[in-house]
Protein backbone atom coordinates (compact mmCIF):
# COMPACT_ATOMS: atom_id res chain seq x y z
CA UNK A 1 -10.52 -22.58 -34.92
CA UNK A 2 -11.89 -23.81 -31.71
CA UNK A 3 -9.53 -25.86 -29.22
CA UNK A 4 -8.23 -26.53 -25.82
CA UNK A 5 -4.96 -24.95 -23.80
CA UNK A 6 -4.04 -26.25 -20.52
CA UNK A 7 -1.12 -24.99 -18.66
CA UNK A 8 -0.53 -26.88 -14.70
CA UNK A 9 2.66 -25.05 -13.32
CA UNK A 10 3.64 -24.48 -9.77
CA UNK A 11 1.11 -24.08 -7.39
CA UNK A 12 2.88 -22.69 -4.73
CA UNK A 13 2.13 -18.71 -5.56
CA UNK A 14 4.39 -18.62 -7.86
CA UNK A 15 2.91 -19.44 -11.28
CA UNK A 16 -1.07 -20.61 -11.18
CA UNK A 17 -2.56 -23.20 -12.98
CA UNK A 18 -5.22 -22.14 -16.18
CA UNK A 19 -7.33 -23.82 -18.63
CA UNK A 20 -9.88 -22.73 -20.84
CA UNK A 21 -11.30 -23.06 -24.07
CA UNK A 22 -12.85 -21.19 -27.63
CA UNK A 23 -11.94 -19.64 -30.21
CA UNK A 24 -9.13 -17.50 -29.83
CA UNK A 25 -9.23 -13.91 -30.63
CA UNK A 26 -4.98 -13.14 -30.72
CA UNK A 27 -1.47 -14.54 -29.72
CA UNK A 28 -0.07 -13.96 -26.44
CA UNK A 29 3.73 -13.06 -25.81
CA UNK A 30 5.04 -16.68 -26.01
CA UNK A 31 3.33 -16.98 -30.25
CA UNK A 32 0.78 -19.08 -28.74
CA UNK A 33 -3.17 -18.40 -29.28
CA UNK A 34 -5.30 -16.86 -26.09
CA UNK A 35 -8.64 -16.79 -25.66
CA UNK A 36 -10.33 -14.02 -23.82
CA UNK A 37 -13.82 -14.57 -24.68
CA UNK A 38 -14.49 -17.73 -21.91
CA UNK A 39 -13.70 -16.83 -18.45
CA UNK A 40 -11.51 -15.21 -16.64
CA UNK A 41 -8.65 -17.07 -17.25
CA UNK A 42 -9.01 -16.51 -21.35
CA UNK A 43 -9.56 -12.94 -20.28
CA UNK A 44 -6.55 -12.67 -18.16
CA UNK A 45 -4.19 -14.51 -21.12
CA UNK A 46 -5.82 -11.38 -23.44
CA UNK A 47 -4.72 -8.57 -20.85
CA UNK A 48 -0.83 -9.65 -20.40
CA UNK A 49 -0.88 -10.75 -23.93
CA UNK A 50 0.97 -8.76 -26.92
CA UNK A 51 -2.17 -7.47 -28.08
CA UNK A 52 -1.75 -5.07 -24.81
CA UNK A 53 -1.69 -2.19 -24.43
CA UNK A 54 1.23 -0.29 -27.17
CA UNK A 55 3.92 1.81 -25.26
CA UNK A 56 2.34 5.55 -24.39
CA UNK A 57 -0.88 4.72 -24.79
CA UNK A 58 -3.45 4.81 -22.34
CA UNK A 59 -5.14 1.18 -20.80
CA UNK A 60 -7.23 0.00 -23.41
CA UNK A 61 -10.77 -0.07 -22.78
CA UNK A 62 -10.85 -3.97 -22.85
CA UNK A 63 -8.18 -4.26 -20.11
CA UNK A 64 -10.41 -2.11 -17.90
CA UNK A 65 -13.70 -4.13 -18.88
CA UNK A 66 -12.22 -7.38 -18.66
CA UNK A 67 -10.79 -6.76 -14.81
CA UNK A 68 -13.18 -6.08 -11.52
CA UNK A 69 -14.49 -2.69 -11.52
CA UNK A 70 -13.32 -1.91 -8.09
CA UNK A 71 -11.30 -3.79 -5.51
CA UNK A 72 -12.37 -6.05 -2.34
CA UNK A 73 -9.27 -7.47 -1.88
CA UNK A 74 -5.90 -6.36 0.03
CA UNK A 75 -2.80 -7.85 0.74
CA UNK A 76 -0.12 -6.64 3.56
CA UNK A 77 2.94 -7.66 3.65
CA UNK A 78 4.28 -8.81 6.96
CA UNK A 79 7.35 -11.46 6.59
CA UNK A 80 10.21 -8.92 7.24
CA UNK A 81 12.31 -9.10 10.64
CA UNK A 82 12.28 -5.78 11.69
CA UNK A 83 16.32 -5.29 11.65
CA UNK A 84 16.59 -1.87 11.87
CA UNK A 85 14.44 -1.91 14.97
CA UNK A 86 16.23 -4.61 16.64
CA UNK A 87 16.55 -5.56 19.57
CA UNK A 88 13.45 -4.04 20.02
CA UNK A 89 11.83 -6.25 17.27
CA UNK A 90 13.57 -9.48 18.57
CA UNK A 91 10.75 -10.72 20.15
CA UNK A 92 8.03 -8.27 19.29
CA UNK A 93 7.04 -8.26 15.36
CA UNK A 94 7.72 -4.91 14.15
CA UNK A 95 4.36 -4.96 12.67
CA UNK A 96 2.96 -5.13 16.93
CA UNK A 97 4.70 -2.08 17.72
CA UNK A 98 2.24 0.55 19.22
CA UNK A 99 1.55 4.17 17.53
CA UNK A 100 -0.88 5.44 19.86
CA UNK A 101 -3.09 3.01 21.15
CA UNK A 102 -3.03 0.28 18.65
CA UNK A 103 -0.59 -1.78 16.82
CA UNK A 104 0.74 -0.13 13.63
CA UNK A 105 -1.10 -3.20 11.16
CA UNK A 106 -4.25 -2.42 13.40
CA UNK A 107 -3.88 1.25 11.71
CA UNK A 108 -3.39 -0.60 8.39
CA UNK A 109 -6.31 -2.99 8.67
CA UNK A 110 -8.82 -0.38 9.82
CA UNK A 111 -7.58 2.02 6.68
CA UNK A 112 -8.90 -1.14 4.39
CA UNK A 113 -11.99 -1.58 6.36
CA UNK A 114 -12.80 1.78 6.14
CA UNK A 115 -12.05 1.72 2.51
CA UNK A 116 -14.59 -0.81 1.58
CA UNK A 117 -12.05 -4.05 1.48
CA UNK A 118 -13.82 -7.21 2.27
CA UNK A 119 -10.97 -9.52 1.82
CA UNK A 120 -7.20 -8.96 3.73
CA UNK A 121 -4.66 -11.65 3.39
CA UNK A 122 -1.32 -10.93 5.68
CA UNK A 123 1.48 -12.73 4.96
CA UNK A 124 3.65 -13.69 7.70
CA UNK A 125 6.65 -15.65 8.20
CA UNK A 126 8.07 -17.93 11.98
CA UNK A 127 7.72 -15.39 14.90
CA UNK A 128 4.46 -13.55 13.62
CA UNK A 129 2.06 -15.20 15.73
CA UNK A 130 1.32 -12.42 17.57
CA UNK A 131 -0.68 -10.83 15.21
CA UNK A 132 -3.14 -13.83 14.49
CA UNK A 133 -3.39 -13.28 18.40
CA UNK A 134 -4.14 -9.49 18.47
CA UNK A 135 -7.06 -9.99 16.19
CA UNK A 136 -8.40 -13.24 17.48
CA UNK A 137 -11.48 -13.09 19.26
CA UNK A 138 -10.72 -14.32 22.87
CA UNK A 139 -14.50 -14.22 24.48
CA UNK A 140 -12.88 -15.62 27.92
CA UNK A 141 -11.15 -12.20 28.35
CA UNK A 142 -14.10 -10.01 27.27
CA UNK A 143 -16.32 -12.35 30.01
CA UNK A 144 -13.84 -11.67 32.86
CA UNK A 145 -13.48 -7.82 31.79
CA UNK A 146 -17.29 -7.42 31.68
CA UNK A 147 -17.48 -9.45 34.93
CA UNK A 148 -14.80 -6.98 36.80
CA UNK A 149 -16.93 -4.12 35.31
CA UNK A 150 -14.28 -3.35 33.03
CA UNK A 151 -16.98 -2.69 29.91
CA UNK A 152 -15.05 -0.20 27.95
CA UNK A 153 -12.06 -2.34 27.51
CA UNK A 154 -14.24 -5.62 27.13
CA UNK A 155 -15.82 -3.61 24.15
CA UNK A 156 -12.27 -2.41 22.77
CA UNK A 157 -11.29 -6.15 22.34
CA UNK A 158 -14.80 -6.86 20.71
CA UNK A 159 -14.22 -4.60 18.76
CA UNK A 160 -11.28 -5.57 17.15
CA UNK A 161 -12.31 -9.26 16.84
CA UNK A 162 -14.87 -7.25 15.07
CA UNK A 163 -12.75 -5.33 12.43
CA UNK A 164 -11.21 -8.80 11.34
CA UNK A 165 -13.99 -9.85 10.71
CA UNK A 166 -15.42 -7.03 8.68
CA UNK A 167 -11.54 -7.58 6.97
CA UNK A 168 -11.79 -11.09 6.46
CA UNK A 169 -8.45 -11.30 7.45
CA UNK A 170 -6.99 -14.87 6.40
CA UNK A 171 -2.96 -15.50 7.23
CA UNK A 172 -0.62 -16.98 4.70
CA UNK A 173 3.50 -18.28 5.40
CA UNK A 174 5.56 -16.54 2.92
CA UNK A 175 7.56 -18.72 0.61
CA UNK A 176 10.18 -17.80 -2.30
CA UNK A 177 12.91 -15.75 -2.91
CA UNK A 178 13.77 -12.47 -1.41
CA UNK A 179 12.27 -9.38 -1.76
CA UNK A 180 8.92 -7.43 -1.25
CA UNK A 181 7.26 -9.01 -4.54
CA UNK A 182 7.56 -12.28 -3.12
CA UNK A 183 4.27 -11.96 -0.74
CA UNK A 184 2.28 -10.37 -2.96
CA UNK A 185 2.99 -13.70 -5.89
CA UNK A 186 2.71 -16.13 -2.67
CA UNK A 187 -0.79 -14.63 -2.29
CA UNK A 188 -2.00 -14.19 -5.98
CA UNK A 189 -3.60 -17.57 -5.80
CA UNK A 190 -6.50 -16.15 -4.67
CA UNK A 191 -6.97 -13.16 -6.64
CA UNK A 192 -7.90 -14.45 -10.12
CA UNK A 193 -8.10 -11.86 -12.38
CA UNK A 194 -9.01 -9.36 -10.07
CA UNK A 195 -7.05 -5.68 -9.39
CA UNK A 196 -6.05 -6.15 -5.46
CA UNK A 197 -4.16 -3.11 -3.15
CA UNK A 198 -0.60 -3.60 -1.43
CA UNK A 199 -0.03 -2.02 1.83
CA UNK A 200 3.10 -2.01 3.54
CA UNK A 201 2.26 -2.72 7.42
CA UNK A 202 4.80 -0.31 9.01
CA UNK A 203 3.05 2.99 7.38
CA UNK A 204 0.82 4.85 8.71
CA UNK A 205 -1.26 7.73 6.96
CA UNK A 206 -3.60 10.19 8.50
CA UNK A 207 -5.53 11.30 6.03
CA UNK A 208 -9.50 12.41 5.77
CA UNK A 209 -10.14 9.94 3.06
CA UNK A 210 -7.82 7.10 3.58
CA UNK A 211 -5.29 6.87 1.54
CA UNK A 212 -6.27 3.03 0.55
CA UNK A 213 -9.78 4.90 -0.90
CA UNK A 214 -7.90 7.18 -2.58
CA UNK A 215 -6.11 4.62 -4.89
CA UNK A 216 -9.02 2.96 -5.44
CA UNK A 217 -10.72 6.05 -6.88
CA UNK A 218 -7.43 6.51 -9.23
CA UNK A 219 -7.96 2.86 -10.05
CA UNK A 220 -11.67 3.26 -10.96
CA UNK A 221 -10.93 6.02 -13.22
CA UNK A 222 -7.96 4.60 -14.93
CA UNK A 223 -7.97 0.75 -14.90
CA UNK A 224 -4.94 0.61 -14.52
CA UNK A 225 -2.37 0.06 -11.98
CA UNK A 226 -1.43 2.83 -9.51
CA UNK A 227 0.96 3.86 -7.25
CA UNK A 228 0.45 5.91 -3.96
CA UNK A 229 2.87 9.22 -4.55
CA UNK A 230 4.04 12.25 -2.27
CA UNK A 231 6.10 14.97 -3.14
CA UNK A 232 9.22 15.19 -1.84
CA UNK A 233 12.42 17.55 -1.52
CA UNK A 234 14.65 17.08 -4.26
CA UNK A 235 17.43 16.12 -1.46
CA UNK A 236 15.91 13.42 -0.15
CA UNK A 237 15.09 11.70 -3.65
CA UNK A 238 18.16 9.22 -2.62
CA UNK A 239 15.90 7.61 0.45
CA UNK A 240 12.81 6.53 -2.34
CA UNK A 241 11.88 5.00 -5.74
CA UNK A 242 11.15 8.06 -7.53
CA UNK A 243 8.70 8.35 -11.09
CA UNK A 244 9.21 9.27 -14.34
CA UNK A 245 6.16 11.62 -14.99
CA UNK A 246 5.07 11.67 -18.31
CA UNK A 247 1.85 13.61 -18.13
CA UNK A 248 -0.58 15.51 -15.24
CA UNK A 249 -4.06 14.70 -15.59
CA UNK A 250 -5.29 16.60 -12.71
CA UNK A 251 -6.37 16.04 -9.17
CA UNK A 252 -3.46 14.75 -8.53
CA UNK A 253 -3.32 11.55 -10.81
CA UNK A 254 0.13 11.12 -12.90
CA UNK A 255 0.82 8.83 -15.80
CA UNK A 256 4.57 7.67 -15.07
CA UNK A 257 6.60 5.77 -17.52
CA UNK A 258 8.80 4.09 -14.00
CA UNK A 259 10.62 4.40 -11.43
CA UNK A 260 14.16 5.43 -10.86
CA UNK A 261 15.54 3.93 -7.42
CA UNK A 262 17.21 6.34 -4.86
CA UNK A 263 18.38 8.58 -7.81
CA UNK A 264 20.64 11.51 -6.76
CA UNK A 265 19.41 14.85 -6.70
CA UNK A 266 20.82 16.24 -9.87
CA UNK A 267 19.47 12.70 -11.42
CA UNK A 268 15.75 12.57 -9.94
CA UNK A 269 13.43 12.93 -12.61
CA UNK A 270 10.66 14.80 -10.64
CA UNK A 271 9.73 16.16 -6.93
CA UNK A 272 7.60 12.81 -6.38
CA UNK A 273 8.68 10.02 -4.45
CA UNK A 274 6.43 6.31 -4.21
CA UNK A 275 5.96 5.03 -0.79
CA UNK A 276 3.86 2.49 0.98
CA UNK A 277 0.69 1.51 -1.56
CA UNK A 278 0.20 -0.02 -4.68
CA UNK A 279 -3.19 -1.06 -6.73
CA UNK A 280 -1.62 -4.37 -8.41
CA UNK A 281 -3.74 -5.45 -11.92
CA UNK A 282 -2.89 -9.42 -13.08
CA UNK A 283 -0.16 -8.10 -15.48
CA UNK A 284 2.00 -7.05 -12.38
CA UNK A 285 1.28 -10.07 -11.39
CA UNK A 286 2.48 -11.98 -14.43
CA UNK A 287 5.88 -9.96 -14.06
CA UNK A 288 6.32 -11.08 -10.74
CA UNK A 289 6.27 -14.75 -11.79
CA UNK A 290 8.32 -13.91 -14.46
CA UNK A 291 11.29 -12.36 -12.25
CA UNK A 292 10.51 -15.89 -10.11
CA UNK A 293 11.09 -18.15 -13.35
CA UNK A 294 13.92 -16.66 -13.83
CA UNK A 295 15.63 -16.07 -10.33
CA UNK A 296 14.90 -20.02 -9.86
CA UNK A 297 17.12 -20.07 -13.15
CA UNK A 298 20.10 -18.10 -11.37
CA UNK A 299 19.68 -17.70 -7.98
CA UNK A 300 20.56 -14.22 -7.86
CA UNK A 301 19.11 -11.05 -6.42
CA UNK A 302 15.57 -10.50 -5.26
CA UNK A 303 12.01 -10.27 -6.44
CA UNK A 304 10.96 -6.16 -6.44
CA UNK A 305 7.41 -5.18 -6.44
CA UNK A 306 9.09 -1.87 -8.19
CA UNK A 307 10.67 -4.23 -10.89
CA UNK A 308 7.44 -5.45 -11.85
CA UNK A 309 6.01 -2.15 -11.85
CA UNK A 310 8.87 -0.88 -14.35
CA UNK A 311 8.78 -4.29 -16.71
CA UNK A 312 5.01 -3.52 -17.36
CA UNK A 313 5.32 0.02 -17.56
CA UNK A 314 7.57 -0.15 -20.39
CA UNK A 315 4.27 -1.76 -22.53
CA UNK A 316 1.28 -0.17 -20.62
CA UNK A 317 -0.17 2.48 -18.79
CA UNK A 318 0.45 2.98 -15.00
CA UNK A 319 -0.48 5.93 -12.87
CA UNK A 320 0.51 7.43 -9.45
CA UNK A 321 -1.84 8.94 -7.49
CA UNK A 322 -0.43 12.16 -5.03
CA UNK A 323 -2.22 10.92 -1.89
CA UNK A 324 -3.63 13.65 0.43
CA UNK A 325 -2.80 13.26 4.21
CA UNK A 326 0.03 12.73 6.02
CA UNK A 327 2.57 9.94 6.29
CA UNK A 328 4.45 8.13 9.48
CA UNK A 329 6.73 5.60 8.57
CA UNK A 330 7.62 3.52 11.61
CA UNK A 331 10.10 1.16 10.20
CA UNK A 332 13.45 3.29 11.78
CA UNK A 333 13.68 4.37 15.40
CA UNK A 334 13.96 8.04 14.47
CA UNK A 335 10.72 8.28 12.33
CA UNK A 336 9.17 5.56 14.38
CA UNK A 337 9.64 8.12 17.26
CA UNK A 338 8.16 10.57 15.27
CA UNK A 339 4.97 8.93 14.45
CA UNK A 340 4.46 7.97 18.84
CA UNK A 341 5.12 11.52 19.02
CA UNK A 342 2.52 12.73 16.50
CA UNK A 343 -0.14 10.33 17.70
CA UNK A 344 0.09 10.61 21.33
CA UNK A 345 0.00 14.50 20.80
CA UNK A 346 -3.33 14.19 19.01
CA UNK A 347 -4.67 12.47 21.48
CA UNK A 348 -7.79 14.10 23.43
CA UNK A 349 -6.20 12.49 26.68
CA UNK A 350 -2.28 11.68 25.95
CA UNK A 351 -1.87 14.97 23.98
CA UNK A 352 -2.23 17.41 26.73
CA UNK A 353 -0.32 15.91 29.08
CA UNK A 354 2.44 15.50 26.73
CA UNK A 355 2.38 19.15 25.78
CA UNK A 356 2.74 19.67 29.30
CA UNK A 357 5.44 17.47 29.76
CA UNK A 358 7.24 19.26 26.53
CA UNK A 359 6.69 23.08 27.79
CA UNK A 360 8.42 22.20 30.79
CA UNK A 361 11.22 20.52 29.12
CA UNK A 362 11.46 23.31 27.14
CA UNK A 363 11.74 25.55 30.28
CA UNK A 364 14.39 23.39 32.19
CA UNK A 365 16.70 23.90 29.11
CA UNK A 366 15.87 27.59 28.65
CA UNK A 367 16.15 28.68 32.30
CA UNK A 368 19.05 30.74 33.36
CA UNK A 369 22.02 29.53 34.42
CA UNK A 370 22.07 29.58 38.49
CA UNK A 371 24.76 31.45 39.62
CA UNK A 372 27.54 29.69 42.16
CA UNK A 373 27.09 30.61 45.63
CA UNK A 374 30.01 32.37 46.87
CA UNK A 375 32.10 31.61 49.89
């Protein structure tokens, strides 16, 4: 049987518009026939349709032909206000903050680049102009620097005018509901079918091979989605999303089954906790719209990246990936301090005259106690 579907819903991020035509192959979720055999919107229909992928098995080796082989795209979330930096983030986007001697999304945008993404879209909301600013190239200042003989810094601004491009970095307003999934539907218009990373913009990882590279390896290798893991002390399970770990494939890749939220100790269900990075496939994406749908329905709670992860999970195969390096997350004061202090002390210039300015800290509070002078 050989006909035509045509589907026109919202086109505001949400829900995307597909047509296509053929003969269809199987029935999606809904009862009604997909195609998958004529482009990539048949295709897509096939991977979040019930011929997916059965629960505990691995990603079918159709899901994994039918998406990109590898990822180009990224997109970083940057809408939120900041409150628990405030007042410091009143004026200043959180995301604008300095760690070192950059802007903590400069750290994030130069992990991508260096990770082989050709494609960044930040989404921002009212008060985020700043950061169109930062990597906007401004050729007036670099004339007047290279004019005052200031060539190092004249090259330093180049050069980040530079890394967006490399990036690609397009801006989008965020629009919807609540919640972290929310940025990632409002820029899914421009994926297609293809897998695309999530970076959070107030994380920082130092890491030999970024961490961004080192979900897209797990992604290569699995097809599937994949979440950026750490282990963690059993204590602290209650500050993170933590995974259900079904199996240990080695080299640090994990099939998990979802994610318990902030679990207690006794409760956690292993030493592993998911932070800041995500490779998101099109059936994440479907779940996302499908948590919109229905919030526009009710009006009620928030759209959760981590909700979508667990409503597909349930059906198909997602991994973490245990990410080698180290993390800073700077969206507190207390481990925002932290990551300042770890940068500037790993500094070739900063770091020695902060060590200095620590050992004789330490000695002030260590020194003996001066005796009174008698009278």
């Amino acid at each position: 049987m050989r006909t035509q579907v045509s589907a026109a819903i919202e086109t505001n991020g949400y829900l995307a518009a597909t047509k296509y035509t053929g003969s269809f192959l199987c029935r999606g979720s809904s009862g009604r026939p997909v195609n998958p055999a004529t482009g990539w919107a048949g295709r897509r229909a096939l991977v979040a349709s019930s011929c997916a992928v059965p629960a505990g098995a691995v990603c079918r080796p159709t899901e994994r032909d039918l998406m990109s082989p590898t990822i180009r795209r990224a997109v970083i979330p940057a809408a939120g206000l900041g409150s628990r930096l405030l007042p410091l983030t009143k004026a200043t986007p959180k995301e604008m903050l300095p760690v070192g001697d950059k802007p903590v999304i400069e750290h994030t945008v130069r992990e991508l680049v260096d990770s082989g993404i050709t494609d960044i879209t930040i989404v921002v909301s009212g008060g985020k102009s700043l950061i169109q600013e930062h990597f906007r190239p401004n050729p007036a200042l670099v004339e007047q620097l290279r004019a005052d003989g200031k060539t190092a810094y004249a090259d330093a601004v180049e050069e980040v005018a530079e890394l967006a491009r490399k990036g690609h970095i397009t801006y989008l307003d965020q629009h919807g509901p609540y919640g972290n999934g929310t940025p990632v539907l409002n820029a899914a218009r421009s994926f297609g079918d293809e897998p695309v990373l999530v970076l959070w913009p107030d994380d920082v990882f130092v890491a030999e091979v970024p961490r961004a590279q080192q979900l897209i390896r797990a992604y290569e290798q699995t097809g599937c989605p994949v979440l950026a893991l750490l282990p963690v002390d059993p204590t602290d399970s209650q500050r993170y999303g933590v995974p259900i770990v079904k199996e240990d494939l080695g080299e640090g890749t994990l099939r998990i089954t979802g994610l318990v939220e902030k679990p207690k100790p006794a409760d956690a269900p292993s030493s592993y906790a998911a932070i800041g990075g995500y490779v998101v496939t099109p059936g994440i994406i479907d779940e996302l719209r499908e948590q919109t749908r229905r919030w526009y329905e009710h009006k009620t709670g928030e759209i959760y990246l981590t909700d979508a992860i667990n409503a597909y999970a349930a059906t198909r195969a997602v991994y973490g990936q245990v990410i080698q390096g180290r993390w800073y997350d700077t969206g507190n004061p207390a481990d925002y301090l932290v990551a300042q202090m770890a940068f500037a002390l790993s500094h070739p210039q900063y770091g020695p005259v902060l060590r200095s300015l620590v050992a004789g800290l330490d000695t002030d509070h260590t020194a003996a106690p001066q005796a009174e002078p008698t009278t």
